[in-house]
Protein backbone atom coordinates (compact mmCIF):
# COMPACT_ATOMS: atom_id res chain seq x y z
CA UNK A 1 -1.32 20.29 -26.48
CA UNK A 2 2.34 19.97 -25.60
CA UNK A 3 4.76 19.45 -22.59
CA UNK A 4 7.27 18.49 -20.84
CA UNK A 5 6.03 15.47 -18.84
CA UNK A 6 3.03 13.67 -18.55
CA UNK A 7 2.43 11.60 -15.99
CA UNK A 8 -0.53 8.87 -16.01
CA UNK A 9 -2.59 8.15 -12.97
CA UNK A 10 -3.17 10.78 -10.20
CA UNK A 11 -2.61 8.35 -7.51
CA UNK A 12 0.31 8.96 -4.10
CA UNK A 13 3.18 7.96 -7.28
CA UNK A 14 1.83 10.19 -10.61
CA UNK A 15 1.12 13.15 -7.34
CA UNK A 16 4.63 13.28 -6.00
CA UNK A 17 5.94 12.44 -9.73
CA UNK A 18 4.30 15.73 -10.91
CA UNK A 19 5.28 17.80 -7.97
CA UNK A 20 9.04 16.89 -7.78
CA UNK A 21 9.39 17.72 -11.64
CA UNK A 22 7.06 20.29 -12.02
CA UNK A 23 9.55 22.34 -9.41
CA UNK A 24 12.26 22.25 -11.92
CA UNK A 25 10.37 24.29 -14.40
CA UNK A 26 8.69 21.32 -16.27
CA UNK A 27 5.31 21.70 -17.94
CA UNK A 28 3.25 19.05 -16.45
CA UNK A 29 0.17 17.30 -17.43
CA UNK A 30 -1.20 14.46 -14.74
CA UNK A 31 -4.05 12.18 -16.66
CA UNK A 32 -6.43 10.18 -14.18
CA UNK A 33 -9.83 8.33 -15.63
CA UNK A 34 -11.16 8.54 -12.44
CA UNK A 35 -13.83 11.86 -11.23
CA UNK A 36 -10.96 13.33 -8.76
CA UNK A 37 -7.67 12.75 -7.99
CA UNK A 38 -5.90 10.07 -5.89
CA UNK A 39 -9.52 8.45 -5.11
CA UNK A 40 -8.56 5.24 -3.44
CA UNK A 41 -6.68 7.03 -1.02
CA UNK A 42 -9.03 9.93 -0.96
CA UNK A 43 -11.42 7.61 1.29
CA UNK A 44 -15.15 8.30 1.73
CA UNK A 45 -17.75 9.80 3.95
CA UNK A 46 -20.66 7.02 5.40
CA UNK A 47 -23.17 7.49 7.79
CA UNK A 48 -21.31 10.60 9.13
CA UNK A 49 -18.28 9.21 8.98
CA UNK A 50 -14.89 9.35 7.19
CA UNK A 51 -13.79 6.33 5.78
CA UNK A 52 -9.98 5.72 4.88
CA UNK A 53 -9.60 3.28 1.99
CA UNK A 54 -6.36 3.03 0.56
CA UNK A 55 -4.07 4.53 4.14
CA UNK A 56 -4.32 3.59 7.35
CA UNK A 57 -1.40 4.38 9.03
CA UNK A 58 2.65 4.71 8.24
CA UNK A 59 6.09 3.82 9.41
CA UNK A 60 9.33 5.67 9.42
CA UNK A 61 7.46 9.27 10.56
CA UNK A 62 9.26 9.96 13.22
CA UNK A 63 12.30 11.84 14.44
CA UNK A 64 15.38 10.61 12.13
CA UNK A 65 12.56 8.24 9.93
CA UNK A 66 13.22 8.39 6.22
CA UNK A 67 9.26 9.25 5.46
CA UNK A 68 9.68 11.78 7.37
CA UNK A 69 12.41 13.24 5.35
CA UNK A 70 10.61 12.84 2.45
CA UNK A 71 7.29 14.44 3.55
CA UNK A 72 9.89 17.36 4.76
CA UNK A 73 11.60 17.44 0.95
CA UNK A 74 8.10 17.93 -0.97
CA UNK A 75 7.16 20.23 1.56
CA UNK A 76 4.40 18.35 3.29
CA UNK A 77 5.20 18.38 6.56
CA UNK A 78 4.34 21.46 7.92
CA UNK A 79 0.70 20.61 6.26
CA UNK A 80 -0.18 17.41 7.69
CA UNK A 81 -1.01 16.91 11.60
CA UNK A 82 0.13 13.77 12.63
CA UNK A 83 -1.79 11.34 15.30
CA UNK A 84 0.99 9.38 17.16
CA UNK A 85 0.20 5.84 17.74
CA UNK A 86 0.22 4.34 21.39
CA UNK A 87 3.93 3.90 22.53
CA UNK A 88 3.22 0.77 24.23
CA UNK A 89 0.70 -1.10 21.30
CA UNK A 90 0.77 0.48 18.29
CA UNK A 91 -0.46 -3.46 16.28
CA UNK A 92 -1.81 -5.91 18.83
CA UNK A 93 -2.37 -9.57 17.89
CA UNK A 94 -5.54 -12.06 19.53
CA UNK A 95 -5.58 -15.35 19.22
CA UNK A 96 -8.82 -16.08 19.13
CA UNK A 97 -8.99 -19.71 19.88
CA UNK A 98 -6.82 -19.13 23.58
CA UNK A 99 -8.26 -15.42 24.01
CA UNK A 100 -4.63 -14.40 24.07
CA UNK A 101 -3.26 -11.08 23.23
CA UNK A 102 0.25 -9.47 22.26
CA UNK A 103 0.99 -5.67 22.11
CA UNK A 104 3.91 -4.44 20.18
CA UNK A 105 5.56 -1.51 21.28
CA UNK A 106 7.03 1.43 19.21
CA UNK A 107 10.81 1.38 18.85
CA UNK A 108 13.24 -1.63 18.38
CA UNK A 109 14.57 -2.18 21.55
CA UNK A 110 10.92 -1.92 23.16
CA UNK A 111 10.35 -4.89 21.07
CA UNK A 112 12.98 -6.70 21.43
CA UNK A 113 12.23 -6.33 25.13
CA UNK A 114 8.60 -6.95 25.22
CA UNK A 115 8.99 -10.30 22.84
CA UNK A 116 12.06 -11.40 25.43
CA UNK A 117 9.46 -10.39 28.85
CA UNK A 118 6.89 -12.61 27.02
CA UNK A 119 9.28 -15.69 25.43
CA UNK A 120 12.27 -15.86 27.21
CA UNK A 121 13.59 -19.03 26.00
CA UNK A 122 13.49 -17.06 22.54
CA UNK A 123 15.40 -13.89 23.81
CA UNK A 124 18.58 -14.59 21.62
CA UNK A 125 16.59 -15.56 18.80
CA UNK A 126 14.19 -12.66 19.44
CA UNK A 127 17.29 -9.96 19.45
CA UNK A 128 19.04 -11.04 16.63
CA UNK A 129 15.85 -10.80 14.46
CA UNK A 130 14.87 -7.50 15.60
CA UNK A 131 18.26 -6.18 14.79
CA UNK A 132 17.97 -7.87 11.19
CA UNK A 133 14.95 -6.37 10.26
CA UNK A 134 16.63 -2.57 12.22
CA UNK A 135 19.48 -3.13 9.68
CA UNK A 136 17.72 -4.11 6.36
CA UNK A 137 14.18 -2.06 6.78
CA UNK A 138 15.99 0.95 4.99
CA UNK A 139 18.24 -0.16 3.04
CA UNK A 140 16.44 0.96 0.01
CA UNK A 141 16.58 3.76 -2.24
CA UNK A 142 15.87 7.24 -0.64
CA UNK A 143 15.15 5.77 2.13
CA UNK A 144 18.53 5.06 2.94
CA UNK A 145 20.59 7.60 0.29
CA UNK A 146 23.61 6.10 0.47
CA UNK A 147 22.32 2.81 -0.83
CA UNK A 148 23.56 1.83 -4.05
CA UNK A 149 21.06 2.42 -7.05
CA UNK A 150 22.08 -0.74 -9.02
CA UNK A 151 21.36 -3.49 -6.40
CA UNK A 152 17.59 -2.35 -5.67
CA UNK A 153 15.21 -5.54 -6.61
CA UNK A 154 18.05 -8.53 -6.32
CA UNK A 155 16.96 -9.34 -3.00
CA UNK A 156 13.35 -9.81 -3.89
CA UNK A 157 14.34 -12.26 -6.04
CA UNK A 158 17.49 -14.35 -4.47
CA UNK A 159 16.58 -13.34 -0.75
CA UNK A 160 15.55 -15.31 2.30
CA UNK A 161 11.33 -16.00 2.51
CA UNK A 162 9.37 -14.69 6.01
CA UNK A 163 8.64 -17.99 6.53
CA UNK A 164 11.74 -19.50 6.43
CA UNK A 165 13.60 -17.53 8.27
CA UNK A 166 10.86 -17.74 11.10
CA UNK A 167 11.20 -21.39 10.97
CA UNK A 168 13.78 -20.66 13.93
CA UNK A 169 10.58 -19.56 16.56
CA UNK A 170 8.55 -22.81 15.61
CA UNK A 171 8.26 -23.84 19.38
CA UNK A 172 6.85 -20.31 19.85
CA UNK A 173 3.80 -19.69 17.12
CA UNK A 174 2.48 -17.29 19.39
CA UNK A 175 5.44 -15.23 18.18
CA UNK A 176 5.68 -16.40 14.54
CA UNK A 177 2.06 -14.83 14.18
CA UNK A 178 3.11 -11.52 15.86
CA UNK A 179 6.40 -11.40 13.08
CA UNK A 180 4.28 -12.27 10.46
CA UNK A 181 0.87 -10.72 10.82
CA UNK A 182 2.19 -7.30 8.46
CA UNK A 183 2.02 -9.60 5.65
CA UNK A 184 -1.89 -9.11 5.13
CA UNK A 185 -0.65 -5.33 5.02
CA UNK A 186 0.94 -5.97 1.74
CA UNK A 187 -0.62 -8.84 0.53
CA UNK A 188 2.00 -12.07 0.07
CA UNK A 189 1.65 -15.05 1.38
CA UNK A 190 4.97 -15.31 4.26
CA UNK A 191 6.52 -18.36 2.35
CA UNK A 192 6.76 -16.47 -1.19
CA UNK A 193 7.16 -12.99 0.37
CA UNK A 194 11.33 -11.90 0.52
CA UNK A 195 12.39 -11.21 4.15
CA UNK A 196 13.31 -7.74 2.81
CA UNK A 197 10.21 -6.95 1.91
CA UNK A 198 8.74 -7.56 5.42
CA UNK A 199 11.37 -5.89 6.78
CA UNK A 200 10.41 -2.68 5.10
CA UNK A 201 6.91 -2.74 5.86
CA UNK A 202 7.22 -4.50 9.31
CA UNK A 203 10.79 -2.77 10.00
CA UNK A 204 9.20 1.15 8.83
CA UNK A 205 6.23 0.22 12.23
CA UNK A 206 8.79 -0.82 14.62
CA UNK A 207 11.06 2.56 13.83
CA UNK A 208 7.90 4.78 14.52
CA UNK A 209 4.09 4.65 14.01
CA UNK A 210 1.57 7.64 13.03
CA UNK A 211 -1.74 8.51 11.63
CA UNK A 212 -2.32 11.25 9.79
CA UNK A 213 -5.36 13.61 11.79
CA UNK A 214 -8.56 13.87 8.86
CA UNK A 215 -6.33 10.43 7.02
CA UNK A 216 -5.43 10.08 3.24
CA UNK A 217 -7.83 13.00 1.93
CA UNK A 218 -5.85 15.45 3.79
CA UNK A 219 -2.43 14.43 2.48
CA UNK A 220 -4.16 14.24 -1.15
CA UNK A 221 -5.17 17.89 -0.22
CA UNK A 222 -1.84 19.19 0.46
CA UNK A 223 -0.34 17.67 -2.20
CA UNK A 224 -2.80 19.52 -4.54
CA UNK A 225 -2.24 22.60 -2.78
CA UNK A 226 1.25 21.96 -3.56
CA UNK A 227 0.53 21.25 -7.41
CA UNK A 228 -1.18 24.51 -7.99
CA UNK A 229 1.18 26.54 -6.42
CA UNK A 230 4.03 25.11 -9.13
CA UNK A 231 1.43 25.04 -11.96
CA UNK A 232 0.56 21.20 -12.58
CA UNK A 233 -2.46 20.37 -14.77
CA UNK A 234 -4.65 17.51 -14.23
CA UNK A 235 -7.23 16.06 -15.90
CA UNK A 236 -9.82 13.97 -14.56
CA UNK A 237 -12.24 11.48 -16.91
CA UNK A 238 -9.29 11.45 -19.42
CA UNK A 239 -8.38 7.35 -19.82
CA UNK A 240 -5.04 6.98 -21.38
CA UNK A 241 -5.49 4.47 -24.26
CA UNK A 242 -2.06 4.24 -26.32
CA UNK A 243 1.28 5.35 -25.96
CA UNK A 244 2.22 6.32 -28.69
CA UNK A 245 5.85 7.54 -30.18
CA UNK A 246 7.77 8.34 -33.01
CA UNK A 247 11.67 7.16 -34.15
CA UNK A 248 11.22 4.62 -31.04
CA UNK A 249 11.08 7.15 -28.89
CA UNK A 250 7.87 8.54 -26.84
CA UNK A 251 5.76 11.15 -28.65
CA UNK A 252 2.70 11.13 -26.47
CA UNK A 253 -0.82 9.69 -25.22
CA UNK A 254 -3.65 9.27 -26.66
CA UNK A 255 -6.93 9.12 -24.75
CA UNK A 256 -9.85 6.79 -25.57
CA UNK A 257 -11.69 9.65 -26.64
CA UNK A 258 -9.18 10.19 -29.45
CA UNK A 259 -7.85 13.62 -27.76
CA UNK A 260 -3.91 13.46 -28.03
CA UNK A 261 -1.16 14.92 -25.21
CA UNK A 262 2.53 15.62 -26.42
CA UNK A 263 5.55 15.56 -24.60
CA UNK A 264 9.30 13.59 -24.56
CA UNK A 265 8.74 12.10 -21.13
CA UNK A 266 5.92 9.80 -20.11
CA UNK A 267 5.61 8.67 -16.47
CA UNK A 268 2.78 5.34 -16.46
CA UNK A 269 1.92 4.97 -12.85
CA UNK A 270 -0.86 2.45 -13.97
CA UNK A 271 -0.34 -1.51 -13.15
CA UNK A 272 1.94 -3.22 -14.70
CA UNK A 273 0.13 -5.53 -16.67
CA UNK A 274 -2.13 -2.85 -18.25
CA UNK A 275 0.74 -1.59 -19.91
CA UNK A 276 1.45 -4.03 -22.91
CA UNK A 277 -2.06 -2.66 -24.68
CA UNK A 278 -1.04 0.52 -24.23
CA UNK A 279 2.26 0.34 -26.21
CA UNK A 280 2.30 0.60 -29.92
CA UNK A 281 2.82 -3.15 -31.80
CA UNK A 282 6.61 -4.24 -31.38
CA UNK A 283 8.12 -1.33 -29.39
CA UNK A 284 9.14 -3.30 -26.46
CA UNK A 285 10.81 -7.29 -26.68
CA UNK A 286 7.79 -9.84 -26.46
CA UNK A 287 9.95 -11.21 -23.48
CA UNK A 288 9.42 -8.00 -21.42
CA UNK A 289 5.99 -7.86 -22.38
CA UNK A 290 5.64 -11.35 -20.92
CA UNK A 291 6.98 -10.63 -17.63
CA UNK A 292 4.67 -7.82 -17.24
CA UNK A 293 1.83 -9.57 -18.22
CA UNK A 294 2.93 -12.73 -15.56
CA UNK A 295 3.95 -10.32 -12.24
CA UNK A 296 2.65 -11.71 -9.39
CA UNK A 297 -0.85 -9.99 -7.91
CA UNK A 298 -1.21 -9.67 -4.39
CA UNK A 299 -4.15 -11.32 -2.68
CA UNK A 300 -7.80 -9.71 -2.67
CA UNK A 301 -10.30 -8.98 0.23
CA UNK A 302 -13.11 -7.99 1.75
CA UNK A 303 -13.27 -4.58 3.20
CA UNK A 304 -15.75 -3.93 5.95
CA UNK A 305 -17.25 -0.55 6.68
CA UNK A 306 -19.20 -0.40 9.59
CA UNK A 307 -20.53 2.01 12.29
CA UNK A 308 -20.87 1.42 16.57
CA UNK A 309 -23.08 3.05 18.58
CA UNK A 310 -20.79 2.59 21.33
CA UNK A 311 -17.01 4.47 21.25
CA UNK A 312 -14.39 1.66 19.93
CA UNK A 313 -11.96 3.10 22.11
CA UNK A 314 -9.35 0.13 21.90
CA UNK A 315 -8.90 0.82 18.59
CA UNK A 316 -7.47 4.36 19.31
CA UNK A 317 -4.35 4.20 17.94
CA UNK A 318 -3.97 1.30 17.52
CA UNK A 319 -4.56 -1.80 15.34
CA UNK A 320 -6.14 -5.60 15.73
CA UNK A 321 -5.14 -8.12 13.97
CA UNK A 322 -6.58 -11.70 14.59
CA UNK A 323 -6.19 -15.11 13.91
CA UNK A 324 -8.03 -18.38 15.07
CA UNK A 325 -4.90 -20.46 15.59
CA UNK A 326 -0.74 -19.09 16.61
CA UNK A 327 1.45 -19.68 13.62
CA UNK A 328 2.67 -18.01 10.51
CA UNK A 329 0.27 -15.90 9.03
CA UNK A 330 -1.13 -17.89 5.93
CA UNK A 331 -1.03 -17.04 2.34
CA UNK A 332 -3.64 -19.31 0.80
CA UNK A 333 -6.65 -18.43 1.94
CA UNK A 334 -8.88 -21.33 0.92
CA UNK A 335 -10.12 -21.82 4.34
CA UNK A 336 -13.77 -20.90 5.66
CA UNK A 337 -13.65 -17.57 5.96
CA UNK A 338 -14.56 -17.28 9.87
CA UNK A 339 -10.78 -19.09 9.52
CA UNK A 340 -8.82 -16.76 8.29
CA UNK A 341 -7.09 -13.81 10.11
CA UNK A 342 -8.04 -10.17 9.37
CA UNK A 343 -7.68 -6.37 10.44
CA UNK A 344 -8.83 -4.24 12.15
CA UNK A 345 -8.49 0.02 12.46
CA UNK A 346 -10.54 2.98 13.71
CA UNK A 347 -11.74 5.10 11.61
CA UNK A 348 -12.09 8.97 11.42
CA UNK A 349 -9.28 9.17 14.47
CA UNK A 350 -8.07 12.34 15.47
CA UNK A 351 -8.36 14.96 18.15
CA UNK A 352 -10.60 14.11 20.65
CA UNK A 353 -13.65 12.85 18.47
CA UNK A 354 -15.15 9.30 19.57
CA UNK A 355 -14.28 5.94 17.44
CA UNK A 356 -17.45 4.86 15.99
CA UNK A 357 -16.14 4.07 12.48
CA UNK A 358 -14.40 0.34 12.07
CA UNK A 359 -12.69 -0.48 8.86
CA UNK A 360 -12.19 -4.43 8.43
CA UNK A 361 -9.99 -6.55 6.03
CA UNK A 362 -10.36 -9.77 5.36
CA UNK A 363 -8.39 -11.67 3.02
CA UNK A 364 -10.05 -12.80 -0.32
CA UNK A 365 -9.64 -14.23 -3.75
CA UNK A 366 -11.44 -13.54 -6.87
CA UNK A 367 -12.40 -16.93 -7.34
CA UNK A 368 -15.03 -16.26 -4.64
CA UNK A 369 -16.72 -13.82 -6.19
CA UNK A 370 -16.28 -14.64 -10.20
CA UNK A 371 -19.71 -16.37 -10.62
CA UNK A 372 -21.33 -13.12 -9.87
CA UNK A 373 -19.11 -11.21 -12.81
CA UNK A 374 -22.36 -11.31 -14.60
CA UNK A 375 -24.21 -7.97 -16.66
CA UNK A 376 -26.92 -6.05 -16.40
CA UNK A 377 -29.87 -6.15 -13.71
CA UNK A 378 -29.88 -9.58 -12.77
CA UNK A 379 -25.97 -9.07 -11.22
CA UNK A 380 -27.33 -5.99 -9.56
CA UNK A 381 -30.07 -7.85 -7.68
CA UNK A 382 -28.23 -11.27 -6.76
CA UNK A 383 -24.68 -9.44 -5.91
CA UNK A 384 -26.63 -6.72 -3.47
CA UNK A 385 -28.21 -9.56 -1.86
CA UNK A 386 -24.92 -11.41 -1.70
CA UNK A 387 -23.10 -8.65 -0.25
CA UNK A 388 -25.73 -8.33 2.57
CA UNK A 389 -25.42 -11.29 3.70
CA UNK A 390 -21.97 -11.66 3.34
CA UNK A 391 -21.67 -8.49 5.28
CA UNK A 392 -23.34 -9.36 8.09
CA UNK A 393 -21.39 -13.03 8.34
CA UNK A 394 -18.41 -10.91 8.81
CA UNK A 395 -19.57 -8.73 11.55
CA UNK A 396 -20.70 -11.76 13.47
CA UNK A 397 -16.92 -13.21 12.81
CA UNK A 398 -15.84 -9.94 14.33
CA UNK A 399 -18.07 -9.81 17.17
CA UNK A 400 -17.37 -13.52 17.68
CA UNK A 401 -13.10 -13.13 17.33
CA UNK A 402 -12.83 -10.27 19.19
CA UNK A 403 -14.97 -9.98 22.51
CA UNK A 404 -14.69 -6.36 23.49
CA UNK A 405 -16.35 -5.53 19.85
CA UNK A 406 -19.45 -3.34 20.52
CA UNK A 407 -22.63 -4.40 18.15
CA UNK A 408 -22.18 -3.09 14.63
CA UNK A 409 -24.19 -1.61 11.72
CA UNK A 410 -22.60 -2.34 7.93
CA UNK A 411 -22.92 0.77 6.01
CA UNK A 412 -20.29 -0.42 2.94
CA UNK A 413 -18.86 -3.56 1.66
CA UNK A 414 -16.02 -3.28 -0.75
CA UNK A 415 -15.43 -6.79 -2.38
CA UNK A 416 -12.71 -8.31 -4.56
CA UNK A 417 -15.19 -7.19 -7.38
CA UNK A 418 -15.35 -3.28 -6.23
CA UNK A 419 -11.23 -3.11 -5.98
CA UNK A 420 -11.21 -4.83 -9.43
CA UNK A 421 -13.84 -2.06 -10.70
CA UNK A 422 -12.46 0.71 -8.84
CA UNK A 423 -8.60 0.56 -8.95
CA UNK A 424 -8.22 -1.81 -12.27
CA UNK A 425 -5.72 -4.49 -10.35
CA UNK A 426 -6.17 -7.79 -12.13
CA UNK A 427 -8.77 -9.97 -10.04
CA UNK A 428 -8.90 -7.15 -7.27
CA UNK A 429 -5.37 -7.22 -6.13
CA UNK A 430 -5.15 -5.47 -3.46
CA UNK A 431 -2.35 -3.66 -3.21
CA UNK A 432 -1.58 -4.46 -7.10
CA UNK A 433 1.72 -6.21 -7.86
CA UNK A 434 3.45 -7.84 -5.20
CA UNK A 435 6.81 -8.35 -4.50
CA UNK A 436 8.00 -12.23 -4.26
CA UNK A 437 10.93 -14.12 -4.11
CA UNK A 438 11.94 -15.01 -7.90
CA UNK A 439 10.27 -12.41 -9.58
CA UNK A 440 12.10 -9.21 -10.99
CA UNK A 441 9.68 -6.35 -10.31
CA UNK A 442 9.46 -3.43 -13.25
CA UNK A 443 12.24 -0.79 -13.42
CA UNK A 444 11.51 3.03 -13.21
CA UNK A 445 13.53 2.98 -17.16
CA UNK A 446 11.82 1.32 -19.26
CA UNK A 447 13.74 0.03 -22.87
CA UNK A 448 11.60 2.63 -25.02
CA UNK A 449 13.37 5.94 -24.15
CA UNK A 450 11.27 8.87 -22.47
CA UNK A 451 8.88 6.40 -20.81
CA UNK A 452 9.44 6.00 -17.25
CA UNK A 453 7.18 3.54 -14.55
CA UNK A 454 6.27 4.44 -11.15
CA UNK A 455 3.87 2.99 -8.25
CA UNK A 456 3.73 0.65 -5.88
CA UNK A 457 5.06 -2.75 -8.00
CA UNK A 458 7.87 -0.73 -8.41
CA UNK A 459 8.98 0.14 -5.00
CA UNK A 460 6.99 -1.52 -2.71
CA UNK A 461 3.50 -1.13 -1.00
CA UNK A 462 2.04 1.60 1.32
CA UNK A 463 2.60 5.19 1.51
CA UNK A 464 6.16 4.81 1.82
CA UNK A 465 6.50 2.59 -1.78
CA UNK A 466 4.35 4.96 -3.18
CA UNK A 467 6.29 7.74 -2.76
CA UNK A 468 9.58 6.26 -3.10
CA UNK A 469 8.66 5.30 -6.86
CA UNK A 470 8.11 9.01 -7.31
CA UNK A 471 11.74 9.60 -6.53
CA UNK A 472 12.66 6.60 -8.62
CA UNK A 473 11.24 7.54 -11.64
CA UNK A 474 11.78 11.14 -11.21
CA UNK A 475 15.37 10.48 -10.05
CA UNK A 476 16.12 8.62 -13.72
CA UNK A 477 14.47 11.52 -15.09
CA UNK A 478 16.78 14.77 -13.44
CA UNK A 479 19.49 12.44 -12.06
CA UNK A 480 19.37 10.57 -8.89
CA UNK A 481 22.22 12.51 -6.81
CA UNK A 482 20.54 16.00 -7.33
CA UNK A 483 17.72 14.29 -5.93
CA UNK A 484 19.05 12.64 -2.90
CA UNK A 485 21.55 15.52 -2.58
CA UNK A 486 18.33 17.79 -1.82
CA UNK A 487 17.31 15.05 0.83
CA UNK A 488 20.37 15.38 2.48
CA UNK A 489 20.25 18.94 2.69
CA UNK A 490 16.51 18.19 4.11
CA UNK A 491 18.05 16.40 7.00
């Protein structure tokens, strides 16, 4: 079979890929291994509830926010409800050694004057953050579309680290934890992670903060609505094995099966690192294949799924995050694990339907969990049994670190084994490839012509990085000014 583009993975990146080209008359094929599309962020149903795993909430959705202009662009606006977070806590902070408690508000000045009301010795200080991170958070491309193309990535890898540049608040840790705590939202450790990245993830929350009412599966529903209506094929249970091409120049895929795809333009939305087996022998420099093979992973973790009897109406909209002592967030997380800070949401949120549903993440690392990487029967057994227990450690930890917690039932336990199984990131990564200070992160062009790269390593983490990798690699594709010209005209 033959087209124009085909775009592997069916994930937020390969969707938005698909849609933006299919609309200029391209015949497109999307190829995902998994049973349905976009499953990560497709969530689950447990116990009679609906479980969000791979979106929580985003930044930058309100009036004048760049998300929201691109939601508005693929035409996804008008089919999403959005759940506004609470104006005067959107991310609160405990301390769970002092019992203390920090609230930040929506909107920059809110926070500058919150942090100033609660550390005014650090006022200054505070205010000339804040308006760092307000004039860097979207200076990225098609977020801010006026940003030069050329420049994207240098910061990541000659910038300032979070934690140096919050070396100025060290009298105040209280407040170092409530600038850094974002960082276990995209997984790297504040003293490797570029201030530029923090600023897009923290900086996107402090602009504006939303849910999305019925969470990721309804935005993967609209975007399929949107798919059919322009014609976009997708195959499920089809695992890309080789990329194959012809005169250096992409031909095709193949699948495991053997079945082969043709078309000029290949869009790999996969990680990184899986892409040296795909490529024929010698296409691309050994030194390229190197640095793909060596990009940094972001940290793994333990994802709690559990169920109150009682409403967890503090969590309405609104998150927890909590740590045992003020500071800097930390990166290495080598600590007992009733240490280490974590997250918390409510699930299922929307309307007026009572929080019973508590998603948890906990910081992890594979090492934990690679002596039960064993086969067969006997893993089943021993890691079932480990995953009980473990489980109910960490509700105690939450019960424990956060007071107001009603009792809780597990019903699911993801693990750094399940994201490795599930999503294919290198020892459970995850949110995949980070972004650190030193490291070039993957272009949307790629040196073998017609193959292009899009996802999160390539933009950044979250909803927002997702899509914005879309536009990246569909930008090289059609040209990046007709692209951000149609933004503008979306304004």
């Amino acid at each position: 079979m033959r087209y124009d583009v085909i775009i592997i993975g069916a994930g937020l990146s390969g969707l938005t890929s698909a849609l933006l080209l299919a609309r200029t008359g391209r015949k497109v094929l999307v190829l995902e291994q998994h049973a349905s599309p976009a499953p990560v962020v497709s969530g689950f149903q447990r116990g009679g509830i609906y479980f969000d795993s791979g979106f929580h909430y985003a930044g930058g959705l309100g009036e004048g926010g760049p998300l929201q202009l691109l939601l508005r662009h693929l035409g996804l606006e008008e089919k999403l409800q959005l759940l506004p977070y609470a104006r005067d806590g959107f991310d609160c902070l405990r301390i769970s050694s002092s019992g203390e408690e920090y609230a930040l508000p929506v909107g920059f000045n809110n926070i500058k004057t919150y942090l100033g009301e609660k550390f005014p010795q650090a006022r200054a200080e505070i205010a000339l953050y804040i308006d760092e991170i307000d004039s860097i958070w979207r200076k990225f491309p098609y977020l801010d579309l006026d940003a030069e193309l050329l420049d994207f990535g240098m910061e990541s890898v000659h910038g300032c680290s979070l934690q140096q540049r919050l070396e100025v608040f060290s009298s105040w840790p209280q407040l170092q934890g409530l600038l850094s705590m974002h960082s276990l939202l995209y997984g790297v450790s504040p003293d490797r992670s570029p201030l530029s990245l923090n600023a897009q993830v923290a900086g996107s929350y402090y602009h504006s903060v939303h849910g999305i009412c019925g969470g990721g599966r309804k935005l993967v529903q609209a975007l399929l609505t949107l798919l059919k209506d322009v014609g976009v094929e997708i195959q499920c249970h089809a695992e890309v094995a080789q990329i194959f091409s012809g005169d250096n120049v992409v031909a095709g895929v193949r699948l495991q099966s053997g079945e082969e795809f043709f078309a000029p333009e290949v869009i790999a939305t996969v990680n990184p690192t899986h892409l040296p087996g795909m490529l024929p022998p010698a296409i691309m420099r050994p030194a390229y294949l190197k640095r793909l093979n060596g990009l940094y992973q972001t940290t793994s973790a333990y994802i709690i799924f559990a169920r109150s009897q009682q409403s967890l109406e503090f969590l309405r909209g609104r998150n927890m995050f909590i740590q045992s002592q003020p500071g800097v967030f930390p990166g290495e997380f080598d600590q007992e694990l009733e240490e280490r800070p974590f997250y918390l949401a409510g699930a299922d949120q929307g309307g007026d339907n009572v929080i019973k549903g508590l998603i948890g993440i906990v910081p992890a690392s594979y090492s934990e969990v690679e002596a039960l990487d064993i086969s067969g029967r006997q893993r089943t057994i021993a890691y079932q049994q480990w995953k009980q227990e473990l489980g109910a450690r960490l509700l105690r930890m939450c019960r424990c670190k956060c007071p107001q917690m009603p009792p809780l039932e597990l019903l699911d336990l993801a693990t750094p084994l399940t994201l490795r199984d599930y999503s294919f990131a290198p020892q459970g990564a995850i949110y995949g490839v980070g972004r650190v200070l030193g490291q070039y992160n993957p272009h949307p062009v790629t040196r073998l012509p017609g193959l292009f790269l899009a996802g999160q390593g390539v933009a950044g983490p979250g909803l927002l990085g997702s899509l914005v990798s879309g536009y990246l690699a569909c930008g090289s594709i059609l040209g990046h000014e007709l692209l951000r010209g149609e933004l503008r005209g979306c304004r």
